[in-house]
Protein backbone atom coordinates (compact mmCIF):
# COMPACT_ATOMS: atom_id res chain seq x y z
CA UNK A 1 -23.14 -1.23 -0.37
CA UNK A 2 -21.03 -2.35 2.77
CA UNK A 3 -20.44 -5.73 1.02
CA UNK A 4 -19.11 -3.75 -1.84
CA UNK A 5 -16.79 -2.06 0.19
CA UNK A 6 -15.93 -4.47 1.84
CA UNK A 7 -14.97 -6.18 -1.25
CA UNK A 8 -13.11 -4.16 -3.03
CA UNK A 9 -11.70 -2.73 -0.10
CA UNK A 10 -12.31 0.60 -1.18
CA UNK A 11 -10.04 2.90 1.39
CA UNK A 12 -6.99 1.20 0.40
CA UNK A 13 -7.65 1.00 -3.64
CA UNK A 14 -8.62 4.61 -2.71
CA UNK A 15 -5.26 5.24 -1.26
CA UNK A 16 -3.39 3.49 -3.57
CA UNK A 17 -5.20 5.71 -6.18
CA UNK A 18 -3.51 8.96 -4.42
CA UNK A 19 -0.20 7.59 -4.16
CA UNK A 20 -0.14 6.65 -8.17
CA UNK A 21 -1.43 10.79 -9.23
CA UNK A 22 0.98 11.69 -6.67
CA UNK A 23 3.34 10.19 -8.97
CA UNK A 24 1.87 11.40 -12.38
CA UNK A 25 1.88 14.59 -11.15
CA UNK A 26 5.48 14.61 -10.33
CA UNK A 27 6.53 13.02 -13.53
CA UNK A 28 4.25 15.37 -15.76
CA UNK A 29 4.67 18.49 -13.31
CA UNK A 30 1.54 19.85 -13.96
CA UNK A 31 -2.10 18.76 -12.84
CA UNK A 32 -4.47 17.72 -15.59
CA UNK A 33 -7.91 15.52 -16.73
CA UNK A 34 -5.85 12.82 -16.82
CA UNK A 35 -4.12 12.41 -13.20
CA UNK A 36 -7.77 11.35 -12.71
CA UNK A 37 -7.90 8.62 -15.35
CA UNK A 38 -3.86 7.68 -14.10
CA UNK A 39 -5.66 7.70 -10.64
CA UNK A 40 -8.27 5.23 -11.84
CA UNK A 41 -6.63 2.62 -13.55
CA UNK A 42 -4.33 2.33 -10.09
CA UNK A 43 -8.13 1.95 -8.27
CA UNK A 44 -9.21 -0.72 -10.64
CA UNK A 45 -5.91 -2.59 -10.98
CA UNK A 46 -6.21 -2.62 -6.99
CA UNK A 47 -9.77 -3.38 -6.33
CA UNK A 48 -8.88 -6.37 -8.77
CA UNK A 49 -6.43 -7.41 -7.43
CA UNK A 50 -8.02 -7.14 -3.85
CA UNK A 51 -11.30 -9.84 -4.69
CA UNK A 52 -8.97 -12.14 -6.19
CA UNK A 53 -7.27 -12.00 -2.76
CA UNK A 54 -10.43 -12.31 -0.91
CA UNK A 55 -10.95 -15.50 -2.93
CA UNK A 56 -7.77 -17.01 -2.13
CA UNK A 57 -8.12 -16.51 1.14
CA UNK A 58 -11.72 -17.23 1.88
CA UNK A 59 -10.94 -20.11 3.90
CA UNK A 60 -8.78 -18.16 5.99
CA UNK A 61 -10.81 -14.54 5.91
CA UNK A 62 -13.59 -17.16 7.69
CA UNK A 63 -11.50 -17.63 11.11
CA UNK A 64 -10.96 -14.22 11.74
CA UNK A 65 -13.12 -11.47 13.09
CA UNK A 66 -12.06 -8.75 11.63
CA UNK A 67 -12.91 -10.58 7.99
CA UNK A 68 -15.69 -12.82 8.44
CA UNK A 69 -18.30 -10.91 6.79
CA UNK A 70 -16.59 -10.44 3.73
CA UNK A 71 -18.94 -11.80 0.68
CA UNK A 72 -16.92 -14.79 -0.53
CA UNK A 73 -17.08 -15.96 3.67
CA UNK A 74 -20.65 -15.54 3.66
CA UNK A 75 -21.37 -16.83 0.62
CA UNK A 76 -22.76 -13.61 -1.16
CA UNK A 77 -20.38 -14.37 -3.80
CA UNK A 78 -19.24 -17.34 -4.87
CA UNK A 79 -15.56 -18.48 -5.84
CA UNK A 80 -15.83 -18.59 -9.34
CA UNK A 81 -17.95 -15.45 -9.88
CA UNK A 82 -15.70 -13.67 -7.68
CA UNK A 83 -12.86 -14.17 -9.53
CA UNK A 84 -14.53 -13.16 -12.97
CA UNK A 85 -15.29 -10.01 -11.25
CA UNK A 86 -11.52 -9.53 -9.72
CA UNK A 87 -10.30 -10.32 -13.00
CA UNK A 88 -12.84 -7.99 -14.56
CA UNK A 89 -12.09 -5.04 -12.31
CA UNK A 90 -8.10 -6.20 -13.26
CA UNK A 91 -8.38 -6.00 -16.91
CA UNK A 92 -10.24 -2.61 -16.96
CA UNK A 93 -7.60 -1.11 -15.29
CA UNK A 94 -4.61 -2.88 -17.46
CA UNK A 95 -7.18 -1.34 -20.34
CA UNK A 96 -7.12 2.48 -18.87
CA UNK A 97 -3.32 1.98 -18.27
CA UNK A 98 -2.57 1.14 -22.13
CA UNK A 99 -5.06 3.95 -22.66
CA UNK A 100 -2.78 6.54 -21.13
CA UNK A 101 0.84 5.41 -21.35
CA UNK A 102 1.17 2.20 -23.91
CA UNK A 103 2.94 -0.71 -23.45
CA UNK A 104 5.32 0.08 -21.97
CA UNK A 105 3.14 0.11 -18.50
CA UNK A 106 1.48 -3.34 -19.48
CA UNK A 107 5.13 -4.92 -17.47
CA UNK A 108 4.71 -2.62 -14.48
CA UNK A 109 0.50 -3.73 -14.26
CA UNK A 110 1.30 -7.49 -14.94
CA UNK A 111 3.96 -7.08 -11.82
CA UNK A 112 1.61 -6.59 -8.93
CA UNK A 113 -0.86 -9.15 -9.31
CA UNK A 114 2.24 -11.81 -10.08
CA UNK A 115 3.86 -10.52 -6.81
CA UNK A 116 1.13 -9.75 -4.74
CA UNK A 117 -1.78 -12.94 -5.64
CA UNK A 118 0.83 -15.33 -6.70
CA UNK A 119 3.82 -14.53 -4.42
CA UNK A 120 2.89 -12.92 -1.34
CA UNK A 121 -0.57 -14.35 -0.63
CA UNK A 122 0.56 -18.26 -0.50
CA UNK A 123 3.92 -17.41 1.01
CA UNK A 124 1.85 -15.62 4.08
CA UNK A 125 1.16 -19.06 5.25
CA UNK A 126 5.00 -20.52 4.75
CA UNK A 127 7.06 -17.98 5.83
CA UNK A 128 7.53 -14.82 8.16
CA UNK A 129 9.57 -13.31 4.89
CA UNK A 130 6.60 -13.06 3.03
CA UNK A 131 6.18 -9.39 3.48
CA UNK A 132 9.22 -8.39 2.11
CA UNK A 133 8.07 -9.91 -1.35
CA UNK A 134 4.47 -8.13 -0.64
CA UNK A 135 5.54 -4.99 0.30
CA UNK A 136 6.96 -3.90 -3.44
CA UNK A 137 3.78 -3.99 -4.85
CA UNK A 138 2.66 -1.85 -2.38
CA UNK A 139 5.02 0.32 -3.10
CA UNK A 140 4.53 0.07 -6.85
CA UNK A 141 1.43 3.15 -7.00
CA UNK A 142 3.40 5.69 -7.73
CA UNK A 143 5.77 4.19 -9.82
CA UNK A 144 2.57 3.37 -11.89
CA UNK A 145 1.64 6.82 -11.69
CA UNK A 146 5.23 8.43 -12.93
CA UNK A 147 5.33 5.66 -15.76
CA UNK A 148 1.75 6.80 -16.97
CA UNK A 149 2.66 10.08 -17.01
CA UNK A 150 5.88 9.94 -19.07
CA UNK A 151 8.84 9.32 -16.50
CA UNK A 152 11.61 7.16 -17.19
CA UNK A 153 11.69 4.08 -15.17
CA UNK A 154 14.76 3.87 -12.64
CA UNK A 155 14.66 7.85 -12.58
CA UNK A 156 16.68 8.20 -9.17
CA UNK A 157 13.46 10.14 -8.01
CA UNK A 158 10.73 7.60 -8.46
CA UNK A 159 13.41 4.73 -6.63
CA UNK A 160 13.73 7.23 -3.94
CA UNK A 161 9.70 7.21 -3.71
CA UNK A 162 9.37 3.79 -4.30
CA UNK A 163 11.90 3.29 -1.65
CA UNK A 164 9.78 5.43 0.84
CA UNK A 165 6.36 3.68 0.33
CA UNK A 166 8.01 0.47 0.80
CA UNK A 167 9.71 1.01 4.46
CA UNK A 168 5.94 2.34 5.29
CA UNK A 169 4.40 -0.99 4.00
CA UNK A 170 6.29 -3.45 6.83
CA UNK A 171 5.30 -1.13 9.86
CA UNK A 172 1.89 -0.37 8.74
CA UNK A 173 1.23 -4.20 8.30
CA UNK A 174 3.19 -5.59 11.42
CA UNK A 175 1.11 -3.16 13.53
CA UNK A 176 -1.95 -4.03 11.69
CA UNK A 177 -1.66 -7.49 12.35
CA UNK A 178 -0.31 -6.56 16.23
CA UNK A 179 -3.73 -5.43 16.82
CA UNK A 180 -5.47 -8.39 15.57
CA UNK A 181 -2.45 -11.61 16.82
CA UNK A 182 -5.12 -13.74 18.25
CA UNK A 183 -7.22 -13.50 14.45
CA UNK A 184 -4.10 -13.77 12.16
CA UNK A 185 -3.04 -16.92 14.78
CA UNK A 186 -5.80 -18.41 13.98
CA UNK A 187 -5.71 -18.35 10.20
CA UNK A 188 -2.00 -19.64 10.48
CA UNK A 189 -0.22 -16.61 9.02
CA UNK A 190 3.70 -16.80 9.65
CA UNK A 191 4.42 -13.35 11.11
CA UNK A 192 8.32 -12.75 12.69
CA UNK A 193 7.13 -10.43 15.45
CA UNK A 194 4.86 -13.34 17.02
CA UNK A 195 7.95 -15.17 18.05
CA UNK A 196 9.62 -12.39 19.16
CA UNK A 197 9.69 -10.47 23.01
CA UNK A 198 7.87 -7.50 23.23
CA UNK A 199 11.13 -5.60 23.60
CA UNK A 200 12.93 -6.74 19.95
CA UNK A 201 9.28 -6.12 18.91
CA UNK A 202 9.32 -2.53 19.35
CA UNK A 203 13.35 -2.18 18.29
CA UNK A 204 12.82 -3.30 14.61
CA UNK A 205 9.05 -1.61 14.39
CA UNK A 206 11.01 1.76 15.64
CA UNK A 207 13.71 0.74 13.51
CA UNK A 208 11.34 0.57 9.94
CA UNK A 209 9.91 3.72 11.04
CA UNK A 210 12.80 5.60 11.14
CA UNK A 211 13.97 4.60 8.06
CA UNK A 212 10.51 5.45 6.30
CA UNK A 213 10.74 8.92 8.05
CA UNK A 214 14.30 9.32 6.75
CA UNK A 215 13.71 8.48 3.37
CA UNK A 216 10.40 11.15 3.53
CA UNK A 217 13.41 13.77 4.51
CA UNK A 218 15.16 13.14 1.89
CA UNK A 219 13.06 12.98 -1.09
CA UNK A 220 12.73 16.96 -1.46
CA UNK A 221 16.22 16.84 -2.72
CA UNK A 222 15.89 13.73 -4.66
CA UNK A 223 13.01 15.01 -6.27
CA UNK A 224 14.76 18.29 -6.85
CA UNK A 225 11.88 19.99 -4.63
CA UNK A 226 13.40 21.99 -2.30
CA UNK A 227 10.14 24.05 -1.35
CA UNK A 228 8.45 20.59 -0.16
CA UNK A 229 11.13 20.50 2.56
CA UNK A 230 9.43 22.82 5.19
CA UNK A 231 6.13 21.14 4.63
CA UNK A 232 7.68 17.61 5.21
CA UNK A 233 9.81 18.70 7.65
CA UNK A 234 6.99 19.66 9.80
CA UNK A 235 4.84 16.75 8.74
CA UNK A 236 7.48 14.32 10.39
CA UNK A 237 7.56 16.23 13.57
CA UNK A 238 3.73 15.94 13.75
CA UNK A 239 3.72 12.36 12.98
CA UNK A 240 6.91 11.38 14.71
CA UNK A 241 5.76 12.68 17.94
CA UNK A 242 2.06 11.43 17.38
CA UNK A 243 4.02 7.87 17.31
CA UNK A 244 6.43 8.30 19.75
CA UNK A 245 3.69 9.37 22.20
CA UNK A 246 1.69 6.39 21.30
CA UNK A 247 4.81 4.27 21.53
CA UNK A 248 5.21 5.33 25.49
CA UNK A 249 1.71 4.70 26.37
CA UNK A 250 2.01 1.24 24.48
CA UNK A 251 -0.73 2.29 22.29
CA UNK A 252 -0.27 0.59 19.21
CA UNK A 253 -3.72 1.24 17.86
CA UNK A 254 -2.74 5.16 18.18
CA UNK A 255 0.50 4.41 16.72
CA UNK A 256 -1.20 2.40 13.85
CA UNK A 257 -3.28 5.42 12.92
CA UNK A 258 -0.55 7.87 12.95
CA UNK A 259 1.50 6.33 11.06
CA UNK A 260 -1.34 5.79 8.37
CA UNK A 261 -2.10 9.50 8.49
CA UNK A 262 1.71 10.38 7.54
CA UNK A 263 1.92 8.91 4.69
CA UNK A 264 -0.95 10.86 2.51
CA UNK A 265 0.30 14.11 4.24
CA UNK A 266 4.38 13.30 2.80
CA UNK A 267 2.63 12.74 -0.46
CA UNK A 268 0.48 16.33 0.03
CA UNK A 269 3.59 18.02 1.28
CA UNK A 270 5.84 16.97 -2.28
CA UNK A 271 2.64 18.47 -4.20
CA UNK A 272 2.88 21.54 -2.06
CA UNK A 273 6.08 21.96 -3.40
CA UNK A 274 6.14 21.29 -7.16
């Protein structure tokens, strides 16, 4: 069961899940059946997308501790079987997706794998820009969510969401991979912060922060949801003064989690107010 986990990494496609009935939600403005079925073609598409990943980056997933006992290092899986299985897991949630909102979501589904398996993964190892390209489809859930249920893409609210998730993605990751330098050194990821000081370190991580804590201000009112603003109001003063705290005592692992546990509480606090 832990290899399964760890395999389709099952607390982020979880995650990912929320985010894209967060967005249903929003674009159908009513909870239903179906936000669960939106909710699991967003897990499939993700867990897909996730062992195809895993077997792209076996070699690499094999020098660092904090992967090495994933089942395509250890040889529980094999290459080829692994990526019948990602592509399986792919295509069954590209099937729910044209299930629920037609083609017109097959463009949006084809998107993340092309940016995030053949974009982002091989430009980790070239260049410290890569996750600028793999931080959209991060963002992408809830877009996928608000196309399934009927919204119209480039509504001002979903870029406003979209925009949000994204300015999480770059923090999240650079402290992520702050916590774990000497394993991502090893497997020869290109990461900006590992040539910079400390000091201009901390500037641009507080820096993405505050613009992901901004843009979670101001989506009540681009979402036309006034009553969400007390909720995320108080939301960033728990979570900016979790991190702030965290950023004084230079704990970044404290930070990391903090800034984790704001995100599904924004998304809880827009519900709140619909």
């Amino acid at each position: 069961m832990a290899q399964i986990q760890q395999l389709l990494r099952v607390r982020v496609s979880f995650m990912v899940a929320v985010a894209c009935a967060c967005g249903f939600i929003l674009a159908r403005g009513e909870l239903s059946f179906e936000v669960f079925l939106a909710a699991s073609c967003a897990f499939f598409l993700c867990a897909g997308c996730s062992v195809l990943n895993q077997v792209q980056e076996r070699e690499q997933d094999s020098l660092m501790l904090r992967t090495a006992e994933r089942p395509l290092v250890t040889g529980l899986l094999c290459p080829m079987a692994g990526t019948y299985f990602g592509c399986g897991l792919f295509f069954l949630g590209l099937g729910l997706s044209l299930l629920l909102g037609g083609v017109r979501v097959v463009p949006l589904c084809l998107a993340i794998p092309l940016l995030y398996n053949g974009l982002y993964t091989p430009l980790k190892k070239r260049t410290a820009l890569a996750l600028l390209v793999g931080g959209i489809p991060g963002a992408l859930p809830p877009a996928l969510g608000w196309i399934l249920g009927g919204g119209a893409f480039f509504h001002p609210s979903l870029v406003m969401l979209t925009v949000m998730l994204y300015l999480w993605q770059v923090p999240h990751f650079w402290l992520l991979a702050e916590q774990n330098r000497a394993d991502y050194e090893r497997a020869g990821f290109v990461l900006p912060h590992f040539r910079l000081g400390s000091r201009q370190f901390r500037s641009l991580i507080h820096l993405w922060i505050l613009g992901y804590f901004v843009a979670a201000l101001v989506l009540p009112f681009a979402l036309h949801l006034p009553n969400s603003a007390p909720w995320i109001s108080a939301v960033a003063v728990l979570c900016g003064v979790g991190i702030g705290c965290a950023g004084v005592w230079r704990q970044l692992g404290l930070a990391f989690r903090w800034l984790n546990v704001s995100l599904p509480l924004f998304l809880l606090a827009i519900l709140l107010g619909t």
